[in-house]
N, C-alpha and C. Protein backbone atom coordinates (compact mmCIF):
# COMPACT_ATOMS: atom_id res chain seq x y z
N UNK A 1 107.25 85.58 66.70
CA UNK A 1 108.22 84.53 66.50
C UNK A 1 108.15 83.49 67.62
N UNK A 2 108.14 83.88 69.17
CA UNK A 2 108.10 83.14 69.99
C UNK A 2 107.15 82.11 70.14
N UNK A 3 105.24 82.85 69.88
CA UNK A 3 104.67 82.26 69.55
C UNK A 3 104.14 81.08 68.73
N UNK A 4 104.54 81.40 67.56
CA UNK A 4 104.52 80.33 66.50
C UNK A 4 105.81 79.33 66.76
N UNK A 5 106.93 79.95 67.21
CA UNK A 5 107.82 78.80 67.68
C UNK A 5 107.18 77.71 68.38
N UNK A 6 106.19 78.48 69.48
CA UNK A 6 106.06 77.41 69.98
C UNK A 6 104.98 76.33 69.59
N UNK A 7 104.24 76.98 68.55
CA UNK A 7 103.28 76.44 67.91
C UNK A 7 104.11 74.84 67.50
N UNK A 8 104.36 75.43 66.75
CA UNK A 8 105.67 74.46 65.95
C UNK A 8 106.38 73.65 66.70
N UNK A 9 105.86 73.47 68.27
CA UNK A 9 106.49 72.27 69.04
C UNK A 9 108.10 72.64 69.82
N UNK A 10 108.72 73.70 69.89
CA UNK A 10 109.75 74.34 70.42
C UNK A 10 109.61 74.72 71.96
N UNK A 11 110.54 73.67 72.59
CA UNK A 11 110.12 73.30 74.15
C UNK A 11 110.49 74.73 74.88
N UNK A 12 111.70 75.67 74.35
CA UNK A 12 112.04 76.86 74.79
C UNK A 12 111.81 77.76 74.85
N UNK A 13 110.60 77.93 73.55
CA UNK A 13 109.70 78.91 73.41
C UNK A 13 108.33 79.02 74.48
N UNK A 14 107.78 77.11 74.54
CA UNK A 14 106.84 77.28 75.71
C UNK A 14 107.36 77.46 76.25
N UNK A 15 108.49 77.28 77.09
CA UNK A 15 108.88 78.09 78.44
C UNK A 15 108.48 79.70 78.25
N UNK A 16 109.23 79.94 77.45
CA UNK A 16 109.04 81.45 77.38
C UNK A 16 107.24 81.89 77.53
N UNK A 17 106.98 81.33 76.58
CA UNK A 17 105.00 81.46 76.83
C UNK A 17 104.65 81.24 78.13
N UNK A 18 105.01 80.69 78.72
CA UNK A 18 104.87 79.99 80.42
C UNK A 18 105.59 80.96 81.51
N UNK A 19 106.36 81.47 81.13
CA UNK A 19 107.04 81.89 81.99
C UNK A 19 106.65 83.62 82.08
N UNK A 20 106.61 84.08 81.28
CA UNK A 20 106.53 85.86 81.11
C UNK A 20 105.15 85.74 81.58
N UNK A 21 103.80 85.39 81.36
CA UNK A 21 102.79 85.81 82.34
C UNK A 21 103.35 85.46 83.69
N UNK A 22 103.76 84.01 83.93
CA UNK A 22 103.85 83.65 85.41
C UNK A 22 104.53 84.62 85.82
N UNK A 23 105.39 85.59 85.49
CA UNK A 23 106.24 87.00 85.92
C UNK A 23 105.16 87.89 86.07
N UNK A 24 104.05 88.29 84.99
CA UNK A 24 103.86 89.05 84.99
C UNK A 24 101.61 88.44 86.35
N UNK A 25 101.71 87.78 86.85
CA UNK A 25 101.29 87.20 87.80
C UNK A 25 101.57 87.27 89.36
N UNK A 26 103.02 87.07 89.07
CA UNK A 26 103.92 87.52 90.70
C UNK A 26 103.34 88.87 90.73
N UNK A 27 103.70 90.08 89.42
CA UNK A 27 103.52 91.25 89.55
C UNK A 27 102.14 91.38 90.41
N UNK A 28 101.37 91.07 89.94
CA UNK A 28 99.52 91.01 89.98
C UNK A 28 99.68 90.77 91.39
N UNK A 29 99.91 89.51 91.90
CA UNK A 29 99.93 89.16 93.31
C UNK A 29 100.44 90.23 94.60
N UNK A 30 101.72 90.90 93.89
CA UNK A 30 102.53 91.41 94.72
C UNK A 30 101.57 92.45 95.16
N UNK A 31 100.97 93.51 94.50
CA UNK A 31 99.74 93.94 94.77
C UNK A 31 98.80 93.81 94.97
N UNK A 32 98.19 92.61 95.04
CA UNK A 32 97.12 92.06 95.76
C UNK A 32 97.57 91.82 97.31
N UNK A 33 98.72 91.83 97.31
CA UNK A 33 99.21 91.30 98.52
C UNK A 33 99.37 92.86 99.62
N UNK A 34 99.63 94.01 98.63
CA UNK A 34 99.66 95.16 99.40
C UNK A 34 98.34 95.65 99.79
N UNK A 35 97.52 95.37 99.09
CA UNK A 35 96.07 95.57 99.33
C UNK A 35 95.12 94.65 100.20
N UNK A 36 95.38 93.63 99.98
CA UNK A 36 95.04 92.68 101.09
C UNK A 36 95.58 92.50 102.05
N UNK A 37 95.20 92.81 103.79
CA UNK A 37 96.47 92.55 104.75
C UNK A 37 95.67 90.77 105.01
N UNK A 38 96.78 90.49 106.13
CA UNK A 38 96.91 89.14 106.14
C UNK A 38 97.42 88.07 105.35
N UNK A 39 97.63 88.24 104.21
CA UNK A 39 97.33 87.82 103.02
C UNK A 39 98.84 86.43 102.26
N UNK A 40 99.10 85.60 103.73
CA UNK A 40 100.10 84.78 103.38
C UNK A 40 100.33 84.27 102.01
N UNK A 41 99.11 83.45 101.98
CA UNK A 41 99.13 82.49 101.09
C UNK A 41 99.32 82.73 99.43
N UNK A 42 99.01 84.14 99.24
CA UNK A 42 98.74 85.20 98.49
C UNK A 42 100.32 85.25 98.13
N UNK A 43 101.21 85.29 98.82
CA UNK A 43 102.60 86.05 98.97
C UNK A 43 103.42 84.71 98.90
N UNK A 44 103.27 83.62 99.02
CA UNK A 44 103.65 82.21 98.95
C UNK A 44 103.33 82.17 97.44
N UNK A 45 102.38 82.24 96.60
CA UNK A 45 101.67 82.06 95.50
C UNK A 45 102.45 82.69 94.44
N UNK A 46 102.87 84.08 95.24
CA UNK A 46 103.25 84.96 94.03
C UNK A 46 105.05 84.92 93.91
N UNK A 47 105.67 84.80 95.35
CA UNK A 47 107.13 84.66 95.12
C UNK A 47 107.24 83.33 94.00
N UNK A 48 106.52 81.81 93.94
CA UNK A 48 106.97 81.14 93.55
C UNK A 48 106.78 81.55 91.79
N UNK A 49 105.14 81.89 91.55
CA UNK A 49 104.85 82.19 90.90
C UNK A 49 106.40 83.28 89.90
N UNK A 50 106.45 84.15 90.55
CA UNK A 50 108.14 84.45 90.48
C UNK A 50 108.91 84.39 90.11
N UNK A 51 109.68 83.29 90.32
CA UNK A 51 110.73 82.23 91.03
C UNK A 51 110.63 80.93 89.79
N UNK A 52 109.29 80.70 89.10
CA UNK A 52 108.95 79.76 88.47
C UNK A 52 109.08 80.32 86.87
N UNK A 53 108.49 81.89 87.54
CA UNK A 53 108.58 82.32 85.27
C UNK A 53 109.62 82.63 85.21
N UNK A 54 110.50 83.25 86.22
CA UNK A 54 111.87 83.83 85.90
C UNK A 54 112.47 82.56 85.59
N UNK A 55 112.77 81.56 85.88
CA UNK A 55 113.33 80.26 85.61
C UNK A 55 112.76 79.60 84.31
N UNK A 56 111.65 79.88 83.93
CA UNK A 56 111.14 79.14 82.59
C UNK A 56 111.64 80.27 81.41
N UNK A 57 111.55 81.53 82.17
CA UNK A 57 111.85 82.21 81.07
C UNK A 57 113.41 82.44 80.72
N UNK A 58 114.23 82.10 81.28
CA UNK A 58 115.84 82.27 81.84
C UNK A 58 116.11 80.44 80.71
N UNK A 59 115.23 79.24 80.90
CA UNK A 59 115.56 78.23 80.18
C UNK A 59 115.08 78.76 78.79
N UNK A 60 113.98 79.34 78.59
CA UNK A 60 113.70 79.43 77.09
C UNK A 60 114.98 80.40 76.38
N UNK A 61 115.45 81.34 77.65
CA UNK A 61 116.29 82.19 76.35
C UNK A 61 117.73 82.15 76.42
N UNK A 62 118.34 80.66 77.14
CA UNK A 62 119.40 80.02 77.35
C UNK A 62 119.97 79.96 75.93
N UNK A 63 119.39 79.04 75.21
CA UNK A 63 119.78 78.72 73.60
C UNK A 63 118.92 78.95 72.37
N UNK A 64 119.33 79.76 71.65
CA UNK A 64 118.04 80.48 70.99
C UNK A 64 118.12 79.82 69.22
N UNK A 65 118.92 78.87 69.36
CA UNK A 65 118.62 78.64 67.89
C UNK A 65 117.59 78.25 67.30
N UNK A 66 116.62 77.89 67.78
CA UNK A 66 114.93 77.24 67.88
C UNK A 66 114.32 78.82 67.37
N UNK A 67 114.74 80.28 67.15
CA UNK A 67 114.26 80.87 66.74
C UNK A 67 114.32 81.06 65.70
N UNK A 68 115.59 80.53 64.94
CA UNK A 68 115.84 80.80 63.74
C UNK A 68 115.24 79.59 62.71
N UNK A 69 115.05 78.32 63.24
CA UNK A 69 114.57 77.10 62.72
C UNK A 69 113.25 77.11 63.00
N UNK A 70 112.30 77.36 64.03
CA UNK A 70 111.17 77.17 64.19
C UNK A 70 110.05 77.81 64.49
N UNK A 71 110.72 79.70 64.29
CA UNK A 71 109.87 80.77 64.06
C UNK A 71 109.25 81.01 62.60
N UNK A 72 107.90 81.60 62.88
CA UNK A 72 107.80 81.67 61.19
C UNK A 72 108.09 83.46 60.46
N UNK A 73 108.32 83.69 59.93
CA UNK A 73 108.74 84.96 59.28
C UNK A 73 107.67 86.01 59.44
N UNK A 74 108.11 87.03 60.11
CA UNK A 74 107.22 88.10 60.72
C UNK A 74 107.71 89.32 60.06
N UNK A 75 106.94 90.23 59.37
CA UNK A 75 107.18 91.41 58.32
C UNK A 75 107.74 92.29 59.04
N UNK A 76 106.95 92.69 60.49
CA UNK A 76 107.99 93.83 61.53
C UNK A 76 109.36 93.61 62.11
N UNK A 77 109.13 92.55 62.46
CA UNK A 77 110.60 92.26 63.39
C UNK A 77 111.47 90.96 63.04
N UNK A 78 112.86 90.98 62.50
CA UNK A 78 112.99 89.91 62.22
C UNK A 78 113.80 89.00 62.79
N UNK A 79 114.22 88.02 62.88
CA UNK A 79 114.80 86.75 63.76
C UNK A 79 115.48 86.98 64.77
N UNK A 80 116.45 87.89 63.91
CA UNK A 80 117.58 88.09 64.38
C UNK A 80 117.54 89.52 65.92
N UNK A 81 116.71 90.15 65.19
CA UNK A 81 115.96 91.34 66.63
C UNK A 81 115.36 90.53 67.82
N UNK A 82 114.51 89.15 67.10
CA UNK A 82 113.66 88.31 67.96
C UNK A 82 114.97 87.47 68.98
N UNK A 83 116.33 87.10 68.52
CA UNK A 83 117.03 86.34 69.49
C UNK A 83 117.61 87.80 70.11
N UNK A 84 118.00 88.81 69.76
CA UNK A 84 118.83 89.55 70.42
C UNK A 84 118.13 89.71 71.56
N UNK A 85 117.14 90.46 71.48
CA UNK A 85 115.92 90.60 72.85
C UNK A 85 115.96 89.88 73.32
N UNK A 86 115.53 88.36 72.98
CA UNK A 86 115.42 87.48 74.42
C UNK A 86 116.64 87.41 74.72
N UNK A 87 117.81 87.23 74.33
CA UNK A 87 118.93 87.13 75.09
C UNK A 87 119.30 87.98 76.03
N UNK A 88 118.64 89.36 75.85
CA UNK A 88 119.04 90.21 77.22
C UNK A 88 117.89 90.42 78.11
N UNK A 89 116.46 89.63 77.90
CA UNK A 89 114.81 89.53 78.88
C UNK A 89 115.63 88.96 80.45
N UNK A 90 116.33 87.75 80.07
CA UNK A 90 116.68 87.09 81.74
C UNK A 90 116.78 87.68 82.45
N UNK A 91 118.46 88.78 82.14
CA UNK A 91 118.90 90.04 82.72
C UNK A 91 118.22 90.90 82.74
N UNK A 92 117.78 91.70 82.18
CA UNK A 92 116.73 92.56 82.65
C UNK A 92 115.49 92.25 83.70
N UNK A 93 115.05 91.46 83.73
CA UNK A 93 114.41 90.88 84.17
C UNK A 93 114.88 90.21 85.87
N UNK A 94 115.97 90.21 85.85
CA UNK A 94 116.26 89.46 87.23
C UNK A 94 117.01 90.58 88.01
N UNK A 95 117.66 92.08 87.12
CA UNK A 95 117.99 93.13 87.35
C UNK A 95 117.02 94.01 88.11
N UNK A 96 115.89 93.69 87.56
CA UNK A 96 114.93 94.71 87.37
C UNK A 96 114.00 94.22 89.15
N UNK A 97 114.02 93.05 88.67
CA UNK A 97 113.87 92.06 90.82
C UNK A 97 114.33 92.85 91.46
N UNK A 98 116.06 92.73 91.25
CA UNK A 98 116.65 93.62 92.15
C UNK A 98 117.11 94.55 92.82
N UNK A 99 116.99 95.81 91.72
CA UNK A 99 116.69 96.60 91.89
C UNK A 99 115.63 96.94 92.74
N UNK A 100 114.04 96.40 92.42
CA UNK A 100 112.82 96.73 93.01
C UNK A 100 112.88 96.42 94.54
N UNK A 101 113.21 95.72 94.62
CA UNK A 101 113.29 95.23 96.07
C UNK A 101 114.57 95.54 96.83
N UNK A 102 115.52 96.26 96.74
CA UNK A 102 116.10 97.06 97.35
C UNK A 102 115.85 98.59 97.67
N UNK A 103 114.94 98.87 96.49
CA UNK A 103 114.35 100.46 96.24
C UNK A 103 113.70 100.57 97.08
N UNK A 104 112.22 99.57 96.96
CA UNK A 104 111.29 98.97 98.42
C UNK A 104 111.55 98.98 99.65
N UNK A 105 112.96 98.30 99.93
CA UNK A 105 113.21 98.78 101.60
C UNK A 105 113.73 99.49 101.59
N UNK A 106 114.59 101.11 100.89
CA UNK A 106 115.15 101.77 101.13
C UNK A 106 113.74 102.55 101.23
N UNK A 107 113.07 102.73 100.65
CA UNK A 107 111.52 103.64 101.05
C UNK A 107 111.12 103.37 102.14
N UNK A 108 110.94 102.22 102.78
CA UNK A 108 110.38 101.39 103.71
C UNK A 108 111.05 102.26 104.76
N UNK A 109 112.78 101.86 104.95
CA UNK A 109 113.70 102.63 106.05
C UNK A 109 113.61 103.97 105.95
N UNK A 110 113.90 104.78 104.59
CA UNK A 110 113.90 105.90 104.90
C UNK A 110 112.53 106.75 105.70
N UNK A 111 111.48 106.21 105.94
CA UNK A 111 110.13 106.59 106.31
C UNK A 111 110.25 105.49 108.00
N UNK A 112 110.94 104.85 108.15
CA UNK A 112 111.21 104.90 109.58
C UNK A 112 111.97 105.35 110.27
N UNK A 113 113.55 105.70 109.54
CA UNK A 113 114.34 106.94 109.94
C UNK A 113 113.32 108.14 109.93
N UNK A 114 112.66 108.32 109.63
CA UNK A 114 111.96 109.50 109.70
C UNK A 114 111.30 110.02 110.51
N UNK A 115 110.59 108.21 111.08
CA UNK A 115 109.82 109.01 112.25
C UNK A 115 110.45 108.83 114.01
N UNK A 116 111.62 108.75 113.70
CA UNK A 116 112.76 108.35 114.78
C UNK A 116 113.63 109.60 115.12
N UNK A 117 113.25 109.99 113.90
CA UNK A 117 114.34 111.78 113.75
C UNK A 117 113.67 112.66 114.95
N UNK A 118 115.33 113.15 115.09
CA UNK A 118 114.97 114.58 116.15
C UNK A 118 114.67 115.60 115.44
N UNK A 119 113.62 116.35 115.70
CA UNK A 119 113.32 117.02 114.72
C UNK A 119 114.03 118.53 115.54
N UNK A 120 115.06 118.87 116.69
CA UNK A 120 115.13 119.64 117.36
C UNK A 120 116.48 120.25 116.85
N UNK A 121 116.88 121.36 116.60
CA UNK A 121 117.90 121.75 115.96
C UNK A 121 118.36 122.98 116.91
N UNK A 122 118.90 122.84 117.82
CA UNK A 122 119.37 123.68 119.24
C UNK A 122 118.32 124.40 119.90
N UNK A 123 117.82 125.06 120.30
CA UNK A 123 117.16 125.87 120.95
C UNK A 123 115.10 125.46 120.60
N UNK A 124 115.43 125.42 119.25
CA UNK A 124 114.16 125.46 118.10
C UNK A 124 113.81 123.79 117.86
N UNK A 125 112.35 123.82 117.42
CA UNK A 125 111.89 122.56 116.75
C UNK A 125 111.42 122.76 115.62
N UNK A 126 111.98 122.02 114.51
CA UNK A 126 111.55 121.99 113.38
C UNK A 126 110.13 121.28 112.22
């Protein structure tokens, strides 16, 4: 549906086309970026990269009546499944950021509390 929406000239749908790789790009980067040290420019590339689909994709699924007028009729899934979903992609999607990157430094800290710990429990070392 999204697709052919946008075939059909539906400015909200290219966002959406534009925007979910550029998400799924940050992803790509973010790991290139753990694998590559040094790797600024890499990490500049991918937050915006980011920052840019979450926002194209957050405008495409703002107002969804362009799915019902300018999708074409798909036998599996129909319109109405096609707006419900995108209406909850933003949120999930900007949830799902936040989550990750709080999870990230709680791994991060808990493995430097770790190596800070006394490992000495009265008399004994553990």
């Amino acid at each position: 549906h999204v697709v052919s929406a946008a075939v059909e000239g539906s400015w909200r749908a290219t966002a959406i086309c534009i925007g979910w790789p550029l998400l799924l790009l940050g992803l790509l980067l973010s790991v290139c970026i753990s694998l590559i040290p040094a790797s600024a420019g890499l990490g500049l590339f991918g937050a915006l990269s980011v920052l840019g689909g979450l926002l194209l994709a957050t405008y495409g699924c703002g107002e969804l009546s362009w799915v019902q007028s300018a999708a074409q009729r798909n036998s599996h899934v129909t319109r109405q499944q096609t707006a419900d979903f995108l209406r909850i992609m933003p949120t999930l999607a900007a949830v799902n950021l936040a989550f990750n990157s709080v999870y990230n430094c709680m791994a991060f800290w808990f493995q430097e509390q770790a190596c800070l710990m006394d490992v000495r429990l009265g008399p004994l070392q553990l």
